[in-house]
PDB file of N, CA and C in Angstrom:
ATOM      1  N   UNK A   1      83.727  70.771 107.982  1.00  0.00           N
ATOM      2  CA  UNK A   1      83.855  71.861 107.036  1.00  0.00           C
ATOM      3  C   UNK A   1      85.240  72.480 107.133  1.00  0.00           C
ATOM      4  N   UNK A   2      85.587  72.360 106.160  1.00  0.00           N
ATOM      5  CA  UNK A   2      87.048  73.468 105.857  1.00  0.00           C
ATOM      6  C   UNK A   2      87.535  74.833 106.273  1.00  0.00           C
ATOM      7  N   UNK A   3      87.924  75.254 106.554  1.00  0.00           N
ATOM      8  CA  UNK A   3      87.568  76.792 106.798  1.00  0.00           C
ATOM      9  C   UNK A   3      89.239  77.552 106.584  1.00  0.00           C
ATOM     10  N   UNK A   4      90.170  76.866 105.321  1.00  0.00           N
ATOM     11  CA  UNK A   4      91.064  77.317 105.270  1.00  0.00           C
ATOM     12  C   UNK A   4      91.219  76.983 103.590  1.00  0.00           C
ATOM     13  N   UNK A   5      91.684  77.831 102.874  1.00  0.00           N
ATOM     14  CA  UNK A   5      91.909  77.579 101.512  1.00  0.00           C
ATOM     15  C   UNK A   5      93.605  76.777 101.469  1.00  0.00           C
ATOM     16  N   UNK A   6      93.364  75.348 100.591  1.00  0.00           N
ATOM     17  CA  UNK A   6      94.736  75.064 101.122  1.00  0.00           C
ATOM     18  C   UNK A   6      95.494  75.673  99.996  1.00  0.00           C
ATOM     19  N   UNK A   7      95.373  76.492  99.148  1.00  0.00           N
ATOM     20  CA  UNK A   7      96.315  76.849  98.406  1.00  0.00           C
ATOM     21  C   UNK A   7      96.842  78.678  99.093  1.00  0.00           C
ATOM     22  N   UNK A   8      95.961  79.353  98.924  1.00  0.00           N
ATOM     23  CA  UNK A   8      96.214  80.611  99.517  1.00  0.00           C
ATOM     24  C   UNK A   8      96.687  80.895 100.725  1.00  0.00           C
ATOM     25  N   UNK A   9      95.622  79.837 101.509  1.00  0.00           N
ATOM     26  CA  UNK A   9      95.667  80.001 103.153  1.00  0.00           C
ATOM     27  C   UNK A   9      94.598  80.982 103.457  1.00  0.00           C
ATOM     28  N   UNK A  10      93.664  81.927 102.759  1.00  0.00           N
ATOM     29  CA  UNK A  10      92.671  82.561 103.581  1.00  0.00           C
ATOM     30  C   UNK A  10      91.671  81.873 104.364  1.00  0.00           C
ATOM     31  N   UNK A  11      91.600  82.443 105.345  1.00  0.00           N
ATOM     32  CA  UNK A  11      90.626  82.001 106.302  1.00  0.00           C
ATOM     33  C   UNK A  11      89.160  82.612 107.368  1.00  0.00           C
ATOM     34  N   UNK A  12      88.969  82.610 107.804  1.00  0.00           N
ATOM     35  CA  UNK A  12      88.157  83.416 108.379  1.00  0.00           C
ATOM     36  C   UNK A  12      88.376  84.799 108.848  1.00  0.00           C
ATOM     37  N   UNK A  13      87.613  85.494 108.827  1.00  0.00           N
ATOM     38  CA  UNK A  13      87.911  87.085 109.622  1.00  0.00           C
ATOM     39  C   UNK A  13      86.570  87.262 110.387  1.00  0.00           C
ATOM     40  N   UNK A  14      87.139  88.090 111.607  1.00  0.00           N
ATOM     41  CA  UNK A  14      86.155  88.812 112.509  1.00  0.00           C
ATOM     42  C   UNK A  14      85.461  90.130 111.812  1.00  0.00           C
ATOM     43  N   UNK A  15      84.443  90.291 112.494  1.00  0.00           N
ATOM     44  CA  UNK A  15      83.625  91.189 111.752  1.00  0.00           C
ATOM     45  C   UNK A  15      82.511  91.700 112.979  1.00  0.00           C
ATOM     46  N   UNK A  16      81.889  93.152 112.711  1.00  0.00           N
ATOM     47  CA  UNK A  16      80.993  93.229 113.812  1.00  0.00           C
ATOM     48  C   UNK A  16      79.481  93.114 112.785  1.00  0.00           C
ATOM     49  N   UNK A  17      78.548  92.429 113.604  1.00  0.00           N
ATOM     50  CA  UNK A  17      77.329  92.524 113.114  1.00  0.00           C
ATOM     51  C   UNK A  17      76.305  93.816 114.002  1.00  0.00           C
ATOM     52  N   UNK A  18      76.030  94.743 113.188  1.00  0.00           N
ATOM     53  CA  UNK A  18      75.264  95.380 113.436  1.00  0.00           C
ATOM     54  C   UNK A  18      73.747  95.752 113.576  1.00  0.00           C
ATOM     55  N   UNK A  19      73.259  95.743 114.680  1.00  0.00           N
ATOM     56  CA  UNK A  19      72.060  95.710 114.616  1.00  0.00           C
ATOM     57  C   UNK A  19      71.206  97.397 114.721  1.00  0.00           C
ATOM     58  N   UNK A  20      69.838  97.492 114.862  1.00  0.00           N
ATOM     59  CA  UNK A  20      69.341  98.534 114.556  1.00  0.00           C
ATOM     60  C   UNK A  20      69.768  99.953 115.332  1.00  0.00           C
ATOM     61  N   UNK A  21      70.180  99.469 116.456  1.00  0.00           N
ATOM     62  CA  UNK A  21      70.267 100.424 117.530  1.00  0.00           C
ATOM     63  C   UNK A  21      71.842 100.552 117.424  1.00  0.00           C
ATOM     64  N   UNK A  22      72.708  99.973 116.653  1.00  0.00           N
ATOM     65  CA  UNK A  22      74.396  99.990 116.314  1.00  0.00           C
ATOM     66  C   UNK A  22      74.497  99.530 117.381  1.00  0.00           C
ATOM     67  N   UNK A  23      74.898  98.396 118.141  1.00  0.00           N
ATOM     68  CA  UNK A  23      75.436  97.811 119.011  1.00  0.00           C
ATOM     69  C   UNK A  23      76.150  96.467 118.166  1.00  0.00           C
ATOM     70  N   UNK A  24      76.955  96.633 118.652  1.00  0.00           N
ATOM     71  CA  UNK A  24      78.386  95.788 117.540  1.00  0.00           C
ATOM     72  C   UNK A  24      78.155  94.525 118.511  1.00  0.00           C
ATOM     73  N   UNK A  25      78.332  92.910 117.412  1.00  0.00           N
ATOM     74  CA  UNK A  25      77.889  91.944 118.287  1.00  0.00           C
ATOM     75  C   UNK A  25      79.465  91.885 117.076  1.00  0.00           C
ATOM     76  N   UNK A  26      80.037  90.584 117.919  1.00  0.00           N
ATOM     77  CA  UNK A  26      80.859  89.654 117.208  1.00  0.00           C
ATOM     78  C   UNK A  26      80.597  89.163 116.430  1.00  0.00           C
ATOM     79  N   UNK A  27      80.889  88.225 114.760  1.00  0.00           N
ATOM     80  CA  UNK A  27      80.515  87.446 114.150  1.00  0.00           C
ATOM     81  C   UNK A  27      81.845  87.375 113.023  1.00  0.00           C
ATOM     82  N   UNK A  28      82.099  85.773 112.821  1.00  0.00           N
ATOM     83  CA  UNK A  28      82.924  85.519 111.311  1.00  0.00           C
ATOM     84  C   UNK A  28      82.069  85.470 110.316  1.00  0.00           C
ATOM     85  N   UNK A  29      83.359  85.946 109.297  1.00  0.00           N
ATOM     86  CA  UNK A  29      82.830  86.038 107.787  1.00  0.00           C
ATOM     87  C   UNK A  29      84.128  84.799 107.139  1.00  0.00           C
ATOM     88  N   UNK A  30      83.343  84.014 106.816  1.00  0.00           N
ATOM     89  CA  UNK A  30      84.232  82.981 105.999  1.00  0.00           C
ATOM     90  C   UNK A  30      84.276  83.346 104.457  1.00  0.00           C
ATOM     91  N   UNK A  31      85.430  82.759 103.698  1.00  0.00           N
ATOM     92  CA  UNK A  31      85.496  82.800 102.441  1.00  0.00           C
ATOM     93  C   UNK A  31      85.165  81.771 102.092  1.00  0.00           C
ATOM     94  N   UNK A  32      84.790  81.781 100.505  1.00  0.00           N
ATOM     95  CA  UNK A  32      83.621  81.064  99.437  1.00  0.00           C
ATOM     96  C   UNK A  32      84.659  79.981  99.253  1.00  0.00           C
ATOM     97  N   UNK A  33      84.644  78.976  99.942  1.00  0.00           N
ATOM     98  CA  UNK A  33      85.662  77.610  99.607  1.00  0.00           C
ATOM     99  C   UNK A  33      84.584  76.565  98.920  1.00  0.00           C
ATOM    100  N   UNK A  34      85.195  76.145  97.965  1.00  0.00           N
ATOM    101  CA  UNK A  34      85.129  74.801  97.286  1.00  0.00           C
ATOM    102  C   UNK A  34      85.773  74.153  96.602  1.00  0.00           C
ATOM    103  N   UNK A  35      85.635  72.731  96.640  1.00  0.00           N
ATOM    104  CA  UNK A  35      86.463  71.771  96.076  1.00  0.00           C
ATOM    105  C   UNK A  35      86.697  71.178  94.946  1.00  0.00           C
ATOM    106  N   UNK A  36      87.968  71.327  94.308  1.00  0.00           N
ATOM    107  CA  UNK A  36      87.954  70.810  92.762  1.00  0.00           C
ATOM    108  C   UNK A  36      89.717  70.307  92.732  1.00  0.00           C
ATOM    109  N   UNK A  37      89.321  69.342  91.798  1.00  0.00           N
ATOM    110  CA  UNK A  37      90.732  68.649  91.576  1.00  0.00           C
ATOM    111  C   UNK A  37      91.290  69.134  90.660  1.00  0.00           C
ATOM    112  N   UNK A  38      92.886  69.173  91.132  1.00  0.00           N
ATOM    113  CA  UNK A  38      93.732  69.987  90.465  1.00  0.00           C
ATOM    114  C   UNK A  38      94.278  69.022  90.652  1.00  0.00           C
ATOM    115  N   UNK A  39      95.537  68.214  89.615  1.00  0.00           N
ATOM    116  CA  UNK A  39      95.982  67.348  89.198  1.00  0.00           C
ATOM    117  C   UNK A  39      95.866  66.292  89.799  1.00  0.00           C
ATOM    118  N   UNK A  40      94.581  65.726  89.502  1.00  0.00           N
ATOM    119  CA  UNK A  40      94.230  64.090  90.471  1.00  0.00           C
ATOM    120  C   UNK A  40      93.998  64.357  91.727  1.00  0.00           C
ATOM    121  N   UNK A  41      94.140  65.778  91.850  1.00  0.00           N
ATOM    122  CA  UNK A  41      94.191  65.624  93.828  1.00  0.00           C
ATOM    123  C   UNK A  41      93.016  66.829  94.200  1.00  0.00           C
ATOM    124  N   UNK A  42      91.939  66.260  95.634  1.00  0.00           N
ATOM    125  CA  UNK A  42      91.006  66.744  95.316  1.00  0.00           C
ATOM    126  C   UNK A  42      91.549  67.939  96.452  1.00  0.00           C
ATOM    127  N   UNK A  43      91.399  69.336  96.247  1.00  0.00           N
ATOM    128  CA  UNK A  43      91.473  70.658  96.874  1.00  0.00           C
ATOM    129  C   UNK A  43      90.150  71.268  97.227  1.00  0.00           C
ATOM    130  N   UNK A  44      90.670  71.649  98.742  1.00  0.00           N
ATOM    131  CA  UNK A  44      89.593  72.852  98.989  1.00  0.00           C
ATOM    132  C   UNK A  44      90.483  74.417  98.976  1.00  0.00           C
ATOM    133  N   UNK A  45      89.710  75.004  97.796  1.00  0.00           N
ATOM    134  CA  UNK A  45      90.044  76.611  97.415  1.00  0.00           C
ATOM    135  C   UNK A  45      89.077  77.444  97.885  1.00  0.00           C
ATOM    136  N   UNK A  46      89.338  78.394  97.600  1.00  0.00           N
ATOM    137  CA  UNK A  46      88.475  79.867  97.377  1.00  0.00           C
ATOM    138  C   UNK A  46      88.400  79.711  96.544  1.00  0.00           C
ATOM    139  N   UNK A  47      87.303  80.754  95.736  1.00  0.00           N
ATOM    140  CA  UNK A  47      86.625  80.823  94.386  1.00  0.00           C
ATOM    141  C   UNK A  47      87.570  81.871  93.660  1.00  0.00           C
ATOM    142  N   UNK A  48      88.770  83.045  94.581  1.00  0.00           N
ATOM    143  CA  UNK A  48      89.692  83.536  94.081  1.00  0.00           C
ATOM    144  C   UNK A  48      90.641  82.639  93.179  1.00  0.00           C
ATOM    145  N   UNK A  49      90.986  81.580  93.897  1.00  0.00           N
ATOM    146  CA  UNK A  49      91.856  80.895  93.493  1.00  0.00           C
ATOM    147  C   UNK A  49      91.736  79.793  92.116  1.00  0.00           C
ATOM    148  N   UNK A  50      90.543  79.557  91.953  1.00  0.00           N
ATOM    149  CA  UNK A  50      90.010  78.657  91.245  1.00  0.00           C
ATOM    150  C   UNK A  50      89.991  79.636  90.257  1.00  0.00           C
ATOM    151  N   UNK A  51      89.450  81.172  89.913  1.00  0.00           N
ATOM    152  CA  UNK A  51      89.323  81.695  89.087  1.00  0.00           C
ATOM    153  C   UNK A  51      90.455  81.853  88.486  1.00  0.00           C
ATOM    154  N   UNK A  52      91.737  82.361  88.975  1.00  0.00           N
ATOM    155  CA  UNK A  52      93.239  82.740  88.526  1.00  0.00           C
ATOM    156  C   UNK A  52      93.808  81.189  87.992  1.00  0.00           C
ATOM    157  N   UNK A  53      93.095  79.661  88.299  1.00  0.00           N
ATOM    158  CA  UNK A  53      93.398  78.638  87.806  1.00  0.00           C
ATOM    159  C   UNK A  53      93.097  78.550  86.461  1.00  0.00           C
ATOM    160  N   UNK A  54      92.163  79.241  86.241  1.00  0.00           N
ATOM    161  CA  UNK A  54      91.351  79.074  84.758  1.00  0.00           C
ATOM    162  C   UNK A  54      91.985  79.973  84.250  1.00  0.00           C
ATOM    163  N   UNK A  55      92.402  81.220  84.648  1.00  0.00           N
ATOM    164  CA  UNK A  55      92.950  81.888  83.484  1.00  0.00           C
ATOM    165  C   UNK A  55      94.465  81.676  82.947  1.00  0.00           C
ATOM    166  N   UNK A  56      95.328  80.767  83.621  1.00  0.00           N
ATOM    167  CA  UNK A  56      96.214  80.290  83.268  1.00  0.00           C
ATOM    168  C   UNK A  56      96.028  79.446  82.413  1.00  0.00           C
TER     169      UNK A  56
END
């Protein structure tokens, strides 16, 4: 699995997961990557990036 947009470069971030009693555990939050070809060549994006593709 990918875990880097190759056009932007975003990637994962730290984050605390909170549970009932607020005790902060560690956990990543990945961004929404998927793959689509952009001129013959197949890319893994974010869904940011793919969107600003279409509106060009």
């Amino acid at each position: 699995m990918a875990t880097r947009c190759e056009k932007c470069g975003k990637g994962p971030r730290t984050a605390n997961m909170r549970s009932h009693s607020k005790i902060a555990t560690k956990r990543k939050q990945y961004p929404n990557l998927q793959s689509k070809k952009v001129d013959g060549k197949k890319m893994v994006m974010c869904t940011r990036c793919i969107k600003t593709l279409n509106k060009v």
